[in-house]
Protein backbone atom coordinates (compact mmCIF):
# COMPACT_ATOMS: atom_id res chain seq x y z
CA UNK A 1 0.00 0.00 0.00
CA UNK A 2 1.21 3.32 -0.93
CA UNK A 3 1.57 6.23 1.28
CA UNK A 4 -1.44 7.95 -0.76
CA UNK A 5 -3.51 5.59 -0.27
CA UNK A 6 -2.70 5.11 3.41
CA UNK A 7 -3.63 8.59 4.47
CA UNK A 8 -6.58 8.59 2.28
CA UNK A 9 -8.12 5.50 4.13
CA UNK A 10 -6.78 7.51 7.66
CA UNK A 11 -8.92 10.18 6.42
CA UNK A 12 -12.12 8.78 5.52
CA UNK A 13 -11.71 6.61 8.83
CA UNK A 14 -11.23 9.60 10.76
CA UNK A 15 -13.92 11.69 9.55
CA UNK A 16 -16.26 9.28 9.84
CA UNK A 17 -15.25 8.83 13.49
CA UNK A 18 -15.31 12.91 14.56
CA UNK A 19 -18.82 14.09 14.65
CA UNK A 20 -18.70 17.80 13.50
CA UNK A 21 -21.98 18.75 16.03
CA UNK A 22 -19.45 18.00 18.92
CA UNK A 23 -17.89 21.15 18.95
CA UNK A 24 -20.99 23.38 18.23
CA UNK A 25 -20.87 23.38 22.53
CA UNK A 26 -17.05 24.86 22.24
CA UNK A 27 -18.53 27.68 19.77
CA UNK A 28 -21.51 28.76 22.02
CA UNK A 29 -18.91 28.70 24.90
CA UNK A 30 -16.47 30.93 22.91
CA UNK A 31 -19.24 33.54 22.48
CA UNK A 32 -20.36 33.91 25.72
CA UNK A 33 -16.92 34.09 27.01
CA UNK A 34 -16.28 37.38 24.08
CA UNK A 35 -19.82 38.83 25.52
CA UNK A 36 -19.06 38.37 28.80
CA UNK A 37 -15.24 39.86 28.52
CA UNK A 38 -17.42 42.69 26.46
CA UNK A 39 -19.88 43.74 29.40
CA UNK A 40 -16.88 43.52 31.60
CA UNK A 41 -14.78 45.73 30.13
CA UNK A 42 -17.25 48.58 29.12
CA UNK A 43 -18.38 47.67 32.95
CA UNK A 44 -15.41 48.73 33.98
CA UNK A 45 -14.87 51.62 31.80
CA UNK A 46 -18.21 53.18 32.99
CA UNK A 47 -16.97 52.75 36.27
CA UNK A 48 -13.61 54.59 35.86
CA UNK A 49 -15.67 57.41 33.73
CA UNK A 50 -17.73 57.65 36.99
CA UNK A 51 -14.73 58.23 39.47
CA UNK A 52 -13.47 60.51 37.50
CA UNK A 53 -16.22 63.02 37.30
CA UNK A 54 -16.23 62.67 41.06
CA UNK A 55 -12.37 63.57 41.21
CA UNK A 56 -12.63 65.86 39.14
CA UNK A 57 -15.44 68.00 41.21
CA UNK A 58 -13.81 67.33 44.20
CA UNK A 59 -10.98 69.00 42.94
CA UNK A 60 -13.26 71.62 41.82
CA UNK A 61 -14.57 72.05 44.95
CA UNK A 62 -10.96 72.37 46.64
CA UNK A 63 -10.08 75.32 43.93
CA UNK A 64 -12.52 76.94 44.88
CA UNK A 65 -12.49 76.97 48.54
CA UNK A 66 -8.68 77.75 48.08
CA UNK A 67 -10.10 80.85 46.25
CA UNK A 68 -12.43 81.83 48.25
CA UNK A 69 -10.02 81.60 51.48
CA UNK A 70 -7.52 83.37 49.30
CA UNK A 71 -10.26 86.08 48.75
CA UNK A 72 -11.11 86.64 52.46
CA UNK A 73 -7.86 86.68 53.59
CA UNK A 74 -6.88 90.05 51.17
């Protein structure tokens, strides 16, 4: 028997053996891993975007009362 021939028979024996609806589990599993990575990440974005507005009016708020006691004490 010939190499050719060998694999050819290895091939039709193998995909005969594999069933292809197997790994449909492995590609709904892949795509709710992406989503999930997805919410979590703009998750976490909208949580940095919120601490941020609050640093920045709490530095705001600090300008300004360095102002104002700047103000009062001319």
């Amino acid at each position: 028997m010939t190499l050719a021939t060998t694999l050819a028979l290895l091939s039709i024996w193998l995909q005969a053996s594999v069933n292809p609806d197997q790994f449909n589990n492995y590609l709904v599993l892949g795509y709710v891993v992406m989503w999930l990575i997805g919410f979590v990440y703009v998750i976490s974005l909208a949580v940095r975007q919120r601490n941020l507005q609050k640093d920045v009016q709490l530095m705001q708020r600090i300008l300004q009362e360095d102002e104002d006691a700047t103000k009062s004490g001319l």
